[in-house]
Protein backbone atom coordinates (compact mmCIF):
# COMPACT_ATOMS: atom_id res chain seq x y z
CA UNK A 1 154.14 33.30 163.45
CA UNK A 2 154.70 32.56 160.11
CA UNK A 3 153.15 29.48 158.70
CA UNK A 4 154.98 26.14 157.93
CA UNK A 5 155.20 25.21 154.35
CA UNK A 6 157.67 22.02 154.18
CA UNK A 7 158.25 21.78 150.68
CA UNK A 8 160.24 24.96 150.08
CA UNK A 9 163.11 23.12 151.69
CA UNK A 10 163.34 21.76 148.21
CA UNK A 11 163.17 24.62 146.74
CA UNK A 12 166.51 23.92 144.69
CA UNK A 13 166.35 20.12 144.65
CA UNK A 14 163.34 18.76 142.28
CA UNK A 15 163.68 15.57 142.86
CA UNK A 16 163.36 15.49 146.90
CA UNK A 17 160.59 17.98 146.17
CA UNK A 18 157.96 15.99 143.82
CA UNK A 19 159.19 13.26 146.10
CA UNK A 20 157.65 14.94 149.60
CA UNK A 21 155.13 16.64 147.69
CA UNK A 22 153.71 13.03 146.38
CA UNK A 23 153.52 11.73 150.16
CA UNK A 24 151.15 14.90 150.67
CA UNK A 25 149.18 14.05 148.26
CA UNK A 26 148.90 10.70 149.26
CA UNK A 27 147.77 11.62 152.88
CA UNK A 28 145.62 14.00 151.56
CA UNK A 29 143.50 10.80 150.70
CA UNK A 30 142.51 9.64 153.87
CA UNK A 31 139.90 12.21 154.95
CA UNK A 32 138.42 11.89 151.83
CA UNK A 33 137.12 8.50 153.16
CA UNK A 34 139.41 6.24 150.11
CA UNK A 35 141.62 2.94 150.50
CA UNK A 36 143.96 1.46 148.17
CA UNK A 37 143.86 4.12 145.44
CA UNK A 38 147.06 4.40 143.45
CA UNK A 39 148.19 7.74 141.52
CA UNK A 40 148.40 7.51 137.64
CA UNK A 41 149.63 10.68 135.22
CA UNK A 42 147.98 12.45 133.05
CA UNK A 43 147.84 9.70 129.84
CA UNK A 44 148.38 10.25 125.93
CA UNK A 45 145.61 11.68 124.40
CA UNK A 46 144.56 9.17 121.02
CA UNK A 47 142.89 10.84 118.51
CA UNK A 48 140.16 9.09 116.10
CA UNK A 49 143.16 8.21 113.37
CA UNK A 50 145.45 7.03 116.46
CA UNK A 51 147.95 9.52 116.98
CA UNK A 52 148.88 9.56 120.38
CA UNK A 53 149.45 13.45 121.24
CA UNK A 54 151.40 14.49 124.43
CA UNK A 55 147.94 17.13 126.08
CA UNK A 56 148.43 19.74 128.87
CA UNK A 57 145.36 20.17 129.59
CA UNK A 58 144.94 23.45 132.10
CA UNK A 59 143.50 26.52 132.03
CA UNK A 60 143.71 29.89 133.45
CA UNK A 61 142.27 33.50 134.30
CA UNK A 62 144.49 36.79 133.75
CA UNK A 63 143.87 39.96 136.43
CA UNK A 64 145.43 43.36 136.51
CA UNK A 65 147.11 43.02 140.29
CA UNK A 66 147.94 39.53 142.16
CA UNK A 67 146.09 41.02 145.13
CA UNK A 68 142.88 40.67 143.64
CA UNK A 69 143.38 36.58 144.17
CA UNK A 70 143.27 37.33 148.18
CA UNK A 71 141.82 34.24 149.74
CA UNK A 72 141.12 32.48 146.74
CA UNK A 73 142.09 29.29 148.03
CA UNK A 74 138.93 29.39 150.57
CA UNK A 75 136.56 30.75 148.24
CA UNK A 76 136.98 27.85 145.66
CA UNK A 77 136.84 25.63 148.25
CA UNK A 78 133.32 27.39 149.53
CA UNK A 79 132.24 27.04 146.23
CA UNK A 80 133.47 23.55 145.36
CA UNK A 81 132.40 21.53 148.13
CA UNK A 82 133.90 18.11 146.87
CA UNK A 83 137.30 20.57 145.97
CA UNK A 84 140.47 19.63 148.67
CA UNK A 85 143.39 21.15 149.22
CA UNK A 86 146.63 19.20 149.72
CA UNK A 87 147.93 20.09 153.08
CA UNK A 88 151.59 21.30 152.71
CA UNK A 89 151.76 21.04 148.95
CA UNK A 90 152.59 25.34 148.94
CA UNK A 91 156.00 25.64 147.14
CA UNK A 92 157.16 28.49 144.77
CA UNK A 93 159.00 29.43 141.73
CA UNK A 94 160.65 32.20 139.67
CA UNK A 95 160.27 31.73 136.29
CA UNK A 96 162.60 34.01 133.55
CA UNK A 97 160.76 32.86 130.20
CA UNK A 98 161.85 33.59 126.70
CA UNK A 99 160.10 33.46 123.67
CA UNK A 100 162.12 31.64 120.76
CA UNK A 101 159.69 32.34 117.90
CA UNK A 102 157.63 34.77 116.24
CA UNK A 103 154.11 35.58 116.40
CA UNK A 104 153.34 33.88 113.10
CA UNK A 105 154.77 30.23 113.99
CA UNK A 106 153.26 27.82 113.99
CA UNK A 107 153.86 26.51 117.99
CA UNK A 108 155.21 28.38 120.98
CA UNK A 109 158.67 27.91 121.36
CA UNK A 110 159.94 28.70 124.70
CA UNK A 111 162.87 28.40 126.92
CA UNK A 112 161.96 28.61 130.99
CA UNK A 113 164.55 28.36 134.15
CA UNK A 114 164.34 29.01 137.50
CA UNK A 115 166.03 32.07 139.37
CA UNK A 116 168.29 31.42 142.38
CA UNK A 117 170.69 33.33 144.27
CA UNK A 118 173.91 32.12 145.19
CA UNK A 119 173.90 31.54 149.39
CA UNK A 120 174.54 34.84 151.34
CA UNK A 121 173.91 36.67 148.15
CA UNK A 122 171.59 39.47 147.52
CA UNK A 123 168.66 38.87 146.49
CA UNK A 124 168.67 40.68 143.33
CA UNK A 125 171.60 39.13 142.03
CA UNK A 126 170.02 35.60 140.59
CA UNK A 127 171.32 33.21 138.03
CA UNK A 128 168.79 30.72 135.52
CA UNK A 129 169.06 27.00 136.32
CA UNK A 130 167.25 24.53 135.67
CA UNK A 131 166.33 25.58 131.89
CA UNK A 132 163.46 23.68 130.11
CA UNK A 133 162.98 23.83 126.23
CA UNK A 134 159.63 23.41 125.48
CA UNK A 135 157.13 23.47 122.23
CA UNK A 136 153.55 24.27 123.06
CA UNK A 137 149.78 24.55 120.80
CA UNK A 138 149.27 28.07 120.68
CA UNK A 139 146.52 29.70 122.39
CA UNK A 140 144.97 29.06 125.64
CA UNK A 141 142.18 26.34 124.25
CA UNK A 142 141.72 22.82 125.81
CA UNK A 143 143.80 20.07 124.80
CA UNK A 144 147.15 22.04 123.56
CA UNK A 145 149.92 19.98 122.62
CA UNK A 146 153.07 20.26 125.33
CA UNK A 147 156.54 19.21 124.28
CA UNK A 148 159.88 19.74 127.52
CA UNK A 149 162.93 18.68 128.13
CA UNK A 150 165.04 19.51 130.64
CA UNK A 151 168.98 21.64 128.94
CA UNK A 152 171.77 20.49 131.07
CA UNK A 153 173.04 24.07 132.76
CA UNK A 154 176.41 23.00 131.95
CA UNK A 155 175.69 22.96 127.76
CA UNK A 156 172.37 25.35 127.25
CA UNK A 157 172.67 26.07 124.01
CA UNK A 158 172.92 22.19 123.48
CA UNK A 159 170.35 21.30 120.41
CA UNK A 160 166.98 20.14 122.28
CA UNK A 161 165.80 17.94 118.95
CA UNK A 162 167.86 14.29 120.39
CA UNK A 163 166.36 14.88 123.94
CA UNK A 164 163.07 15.51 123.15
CA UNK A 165 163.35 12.33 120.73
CA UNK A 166 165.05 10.35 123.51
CA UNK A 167 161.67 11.35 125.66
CA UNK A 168 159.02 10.83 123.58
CA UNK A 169 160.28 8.42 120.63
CA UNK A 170 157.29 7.88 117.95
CA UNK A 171 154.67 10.10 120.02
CA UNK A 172 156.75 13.03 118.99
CA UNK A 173 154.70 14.44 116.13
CA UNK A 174 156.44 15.30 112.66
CA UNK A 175 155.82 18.83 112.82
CA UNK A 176 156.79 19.38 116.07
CA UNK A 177 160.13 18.02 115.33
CA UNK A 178 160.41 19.79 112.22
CA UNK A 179 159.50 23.05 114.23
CA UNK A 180 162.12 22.24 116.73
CA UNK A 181 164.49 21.78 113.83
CA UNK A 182 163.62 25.80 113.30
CA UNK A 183 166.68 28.41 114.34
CA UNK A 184 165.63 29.64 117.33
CA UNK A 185 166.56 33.43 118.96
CA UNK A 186 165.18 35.58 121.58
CA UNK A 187 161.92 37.50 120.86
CA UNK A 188 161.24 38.83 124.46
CA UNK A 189 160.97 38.37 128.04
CA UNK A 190 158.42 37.67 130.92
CA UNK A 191 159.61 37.28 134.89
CA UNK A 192 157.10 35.04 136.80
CA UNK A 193 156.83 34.70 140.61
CA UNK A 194 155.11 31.48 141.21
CA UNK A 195 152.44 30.08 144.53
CA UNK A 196 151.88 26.80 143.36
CA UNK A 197 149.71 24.58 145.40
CA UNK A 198 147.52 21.05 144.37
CA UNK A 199 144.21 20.23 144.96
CA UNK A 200 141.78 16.97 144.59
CA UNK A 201 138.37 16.85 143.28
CA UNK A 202 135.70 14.10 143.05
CA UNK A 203 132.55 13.67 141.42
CA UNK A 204 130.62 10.77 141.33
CA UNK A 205 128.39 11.30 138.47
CA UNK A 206 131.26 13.06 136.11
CA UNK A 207 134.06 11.28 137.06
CA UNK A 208 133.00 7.62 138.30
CA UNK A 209 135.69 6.61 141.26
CA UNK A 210 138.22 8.79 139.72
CA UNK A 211 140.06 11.54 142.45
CA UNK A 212 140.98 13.79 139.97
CA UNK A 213 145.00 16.10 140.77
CA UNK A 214 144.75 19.69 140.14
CA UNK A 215 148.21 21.42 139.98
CA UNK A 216 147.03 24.78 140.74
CA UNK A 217 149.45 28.31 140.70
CA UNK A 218 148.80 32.55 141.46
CA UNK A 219 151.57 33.71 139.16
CA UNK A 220 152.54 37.86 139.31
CA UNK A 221 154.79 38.27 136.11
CA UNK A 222 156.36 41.49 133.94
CA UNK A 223 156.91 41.64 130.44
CA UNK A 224 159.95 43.15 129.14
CA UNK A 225 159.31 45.95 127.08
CA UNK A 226 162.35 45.02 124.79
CA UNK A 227 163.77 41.73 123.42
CA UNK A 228 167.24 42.44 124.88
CA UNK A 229 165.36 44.05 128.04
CA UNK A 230 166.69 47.68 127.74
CA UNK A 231 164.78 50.64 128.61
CA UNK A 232 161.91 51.32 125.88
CA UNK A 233 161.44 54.91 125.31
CA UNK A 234 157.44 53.91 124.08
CA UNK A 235 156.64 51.94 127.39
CA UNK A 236 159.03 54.78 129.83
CA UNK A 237 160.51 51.52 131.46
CA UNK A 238 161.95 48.38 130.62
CA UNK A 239 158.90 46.77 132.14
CA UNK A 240 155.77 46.59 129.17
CA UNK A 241 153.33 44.91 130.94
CA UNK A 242 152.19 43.58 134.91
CA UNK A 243 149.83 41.56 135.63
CA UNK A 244 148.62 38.34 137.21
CA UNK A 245 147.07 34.96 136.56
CA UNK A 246 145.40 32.10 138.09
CA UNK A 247 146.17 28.77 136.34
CA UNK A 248 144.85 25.17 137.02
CA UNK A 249 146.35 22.19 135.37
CA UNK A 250 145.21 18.56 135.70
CA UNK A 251 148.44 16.73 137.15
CA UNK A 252 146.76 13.27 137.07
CA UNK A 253 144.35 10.96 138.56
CA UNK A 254 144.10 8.47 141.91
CA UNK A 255 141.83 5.26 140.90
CA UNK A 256 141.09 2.36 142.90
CA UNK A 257 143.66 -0.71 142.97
CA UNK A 258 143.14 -2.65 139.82
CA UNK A 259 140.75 -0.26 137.94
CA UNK A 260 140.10 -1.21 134.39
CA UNK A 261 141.68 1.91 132.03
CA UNK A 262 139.30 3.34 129.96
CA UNK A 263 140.70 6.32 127.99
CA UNK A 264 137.70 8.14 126.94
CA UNK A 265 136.31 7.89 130.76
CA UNK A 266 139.41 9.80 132.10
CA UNK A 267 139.88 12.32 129.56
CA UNK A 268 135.66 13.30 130.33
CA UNK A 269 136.99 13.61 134.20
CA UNK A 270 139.68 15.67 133.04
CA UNK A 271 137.51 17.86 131.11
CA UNK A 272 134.74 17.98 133.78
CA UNK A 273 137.32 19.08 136.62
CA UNK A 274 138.71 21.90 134.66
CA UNK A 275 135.34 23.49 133.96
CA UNK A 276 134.24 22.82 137.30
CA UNK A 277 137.25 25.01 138.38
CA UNK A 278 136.19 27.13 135.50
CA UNK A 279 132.84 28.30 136.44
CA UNK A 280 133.14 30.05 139.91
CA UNK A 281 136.31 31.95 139.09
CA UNK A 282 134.67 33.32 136.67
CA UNK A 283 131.65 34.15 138.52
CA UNK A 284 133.82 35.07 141.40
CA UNK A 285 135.93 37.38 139.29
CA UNK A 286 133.65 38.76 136.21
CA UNK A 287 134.33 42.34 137.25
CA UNK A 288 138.22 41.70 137.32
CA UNK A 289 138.94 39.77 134.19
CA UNK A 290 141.39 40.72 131.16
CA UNK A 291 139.79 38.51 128.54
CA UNK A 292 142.56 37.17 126.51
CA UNK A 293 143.27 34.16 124.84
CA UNK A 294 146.53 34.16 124.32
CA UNK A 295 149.25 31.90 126.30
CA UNK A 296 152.11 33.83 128.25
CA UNK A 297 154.51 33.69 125.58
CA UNK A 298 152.01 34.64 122.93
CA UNK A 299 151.73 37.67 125.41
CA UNK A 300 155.41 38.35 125.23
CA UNK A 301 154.91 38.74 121.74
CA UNK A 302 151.69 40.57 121.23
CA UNK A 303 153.09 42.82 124.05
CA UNK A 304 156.31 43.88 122.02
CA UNK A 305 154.51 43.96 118.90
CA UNK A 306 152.21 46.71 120.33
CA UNK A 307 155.45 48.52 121.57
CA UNK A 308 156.52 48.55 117.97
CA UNK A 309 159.24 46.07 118.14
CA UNK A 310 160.08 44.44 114.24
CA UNK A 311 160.67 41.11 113.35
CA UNK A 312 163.87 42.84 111.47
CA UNK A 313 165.12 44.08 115.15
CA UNK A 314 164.97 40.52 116.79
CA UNK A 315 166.48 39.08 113.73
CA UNK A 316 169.53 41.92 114.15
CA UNK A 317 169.91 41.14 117.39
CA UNK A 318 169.86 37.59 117.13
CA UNK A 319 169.91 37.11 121.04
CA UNK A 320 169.93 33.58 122.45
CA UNK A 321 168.67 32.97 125.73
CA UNK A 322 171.78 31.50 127.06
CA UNK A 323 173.38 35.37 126.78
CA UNK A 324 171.78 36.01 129.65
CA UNK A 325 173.27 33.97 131.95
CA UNK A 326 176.22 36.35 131.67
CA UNK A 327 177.32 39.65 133.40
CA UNK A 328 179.61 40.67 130.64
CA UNK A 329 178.40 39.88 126.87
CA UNK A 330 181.08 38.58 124.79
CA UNK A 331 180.19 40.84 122.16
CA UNK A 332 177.30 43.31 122.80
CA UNK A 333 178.17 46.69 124.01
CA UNK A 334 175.85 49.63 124.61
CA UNK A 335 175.32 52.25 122.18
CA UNK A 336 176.23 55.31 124.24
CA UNK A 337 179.19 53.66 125.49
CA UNK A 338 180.78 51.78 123.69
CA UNK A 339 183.78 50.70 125.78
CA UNK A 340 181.17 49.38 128.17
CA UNK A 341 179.86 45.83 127.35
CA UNK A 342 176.21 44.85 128.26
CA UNK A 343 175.37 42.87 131.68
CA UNK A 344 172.40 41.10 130.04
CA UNK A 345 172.08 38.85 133.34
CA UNK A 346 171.44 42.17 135.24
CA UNK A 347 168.70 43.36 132.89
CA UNK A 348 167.01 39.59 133.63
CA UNK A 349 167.31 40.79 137.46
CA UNK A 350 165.66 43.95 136.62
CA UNK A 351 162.75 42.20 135.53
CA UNK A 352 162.09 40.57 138.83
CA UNK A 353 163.32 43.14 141.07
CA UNK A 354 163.10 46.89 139.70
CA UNK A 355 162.41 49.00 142.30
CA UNK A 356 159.37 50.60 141.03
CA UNK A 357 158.02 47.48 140.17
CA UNK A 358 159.36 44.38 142.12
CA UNK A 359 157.43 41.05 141.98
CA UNK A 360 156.06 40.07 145.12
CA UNK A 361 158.14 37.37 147.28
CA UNK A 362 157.08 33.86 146.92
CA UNK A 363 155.68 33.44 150.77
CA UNK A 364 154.07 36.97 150.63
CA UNK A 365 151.87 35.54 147.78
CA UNK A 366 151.39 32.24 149.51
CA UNK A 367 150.23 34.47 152.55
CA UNK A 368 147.57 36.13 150.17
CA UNK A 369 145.99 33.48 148.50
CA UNK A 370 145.54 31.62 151.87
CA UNK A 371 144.13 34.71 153.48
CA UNK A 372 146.62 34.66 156.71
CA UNK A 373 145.92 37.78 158.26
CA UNK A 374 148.79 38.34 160.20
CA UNK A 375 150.89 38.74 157.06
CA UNK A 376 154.27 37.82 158.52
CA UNK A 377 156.15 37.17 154.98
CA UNK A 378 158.27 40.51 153.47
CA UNK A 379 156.76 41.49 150.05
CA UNK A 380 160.18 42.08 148.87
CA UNK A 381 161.56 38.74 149.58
């Protein structure tokens, strides 16, 4: 029988989701022994001249094959012992994500959505919804910088500058907005497949009476091998690059009723939790690593790069992300036939769903990671 997870009911509806998936959270209190805690975000970090920066502060592994991440959710909490999961907090995501600037800018600039089919539909046919535009530190150090709005699906290629203003007024840093201010076009691709889960972790000594919220996610993802995601004749495929990656991302804190803020106390818990996440996955999977320090979209880039894709080719093509919502380009048309226009919404299928190298379905990876042995969940789904 196929195990229950709640929150994919949601899966199309973000606000009933973070919704249920707080009241999880909540209950996942009790056992831990706690009354009267309330849940706080993840605050402004203030720096020593007072800028107040906007931090995501996560990290991550990267492995050559999701499967090596079998049963990982047991084996960190083996080797955690003050580590809980959140009972029923499993939900998923397809992520299309584009890079919008080169490898020499100064911030990633990316534009994410999710990936649904249409009810009844086949599978492989998926549209973007849900778009986020976001500005990010580069690199995969602590304490990068993390800029998103939501687009409205209706106007995509709206200009994100007013609603990231709108959502973070003076703690929007000057060049961040002047980077935003940047022309933006399509650099490349990645397709993620998403088993996101949360966790809570105390500790006394590090973290005082602090229950620290891990946002925790097994993503399987391909990199396009071409901006536009045609078939590369260097990489045989349109597919560069598979691989996987563990990620854990402080979502916030629980503290007791009335507990006095203290900023520099909660950003040490912060820190503490995310190398106490650290160590044992690395221990765990020393043998298995690709050491890299670059972020997924500096990946998109590096990846091209490699495949000897020129800054002069992205500039010629001058693709914007919202093309690809389209079966039919307006304007594009392929070079050996010309009377034929390009279905740059198929190619974003292709990513997810090429046969000889499909992503793995969202419940098939939630399957994995929880070690159900009965696998009941198609791969393909």
């Amino acid at each position: 029988m196929s195990p229950s997870r709640p929150l994919f009911k949601h899966i199309r509806n973000h606000t009933a989701l973070f919704s249920e998936l707080s009241q999880y959270r909540d209950n996942a209190l009790a056992p831990l022994g706690v009354e009267n805690y309330e849940f706080h975000k993840v605050p402004k970090f203030v720096t020593a001249d007072g800028n107040r920066l906007t931090i995501e502060p996560e990290r991550s592994i990267v492995l050559p094959t999701v499967n090596i991440l079998k049963g990982v959710k047991a084996k960190l909490e083996a080797q955690i012992p003050s580590l809980k999961m959140v009972e029923n907090s499993e939900i998923g995501y397809r992520y299309p994500t584009a890079a919008l600037a080169g490898l020499d800018a100064p911030f990633i600039k990316r534009m994410r959505s999710e990936y649904f089919h249409r009810v009844d539909e086949d599978r492989s046919i998926c549209r973007p919804v849900n778009l986020s535009y976001g500005i990010k530190s580069r690199g995969k150090a602590d304490n990068r910088q993390e800029y998103e709005v939501w687009m409205p699906d209706e106007a995509p290629n709206q200009n994100p500058l007013p609603l990231l203003i709108e959502r973070y007024g003076e703690d929007l840093p000057e060049d961040v907005r002047h980077f935003v201010e940047q022309p933006s076009k399509v650099h490349g691709w990645m397709g993620v497949k998403r088993a996101a889960f949360e966790a809570l972790y105390s500790n006394k000594k590090e973290c005082g009476d602090l229950i620290i919220c891990i946002a925790m996610s097994v993503d399987a993802y391909n990199i396009g091998a071409r901006p536009d995601l045609s078939f590369s004749p260097e990489a045989d495929s349109s597919i560069a690059v598979s691989n996987a990656e563990l990620e854990w991302e402080i979502e916030g804190y629980y503290a007791p009723r009335g507990w006095r803020f203290c900023h520099d106390a909660v950003w040490h818990a912060i820190q503490h939790t995310l190398e106490a996440v650290n160590e044992p996955l690395a221990d765990m999977f020393s043998n298995d690593l690709i050491l890299i320090a670059e972020s997924k979209t500096e990946r998109i880039l590096s990846t091209l790069h490699g495949l000897g894709v020129t800054q002069e080719e992205i500039d010629h093509l001058n693709l914007q992300p919202w093309e690809f919502l389209q079966t039919e380009s307006e304007h594009r048309r392929k070079p050996k036939e010309p009377h034929h226009s390009v279905n740059l919404l198929g190619r974003l299928n292709r990513l997810f769903y090429q046969p000889q190298n499909p992503l793995p379905s969202l419940n098939w990876m939630h399957d994995l990671i929880s070690d159900i042995s009965m696998v009941t969940s198609s791969f393909y789904q």
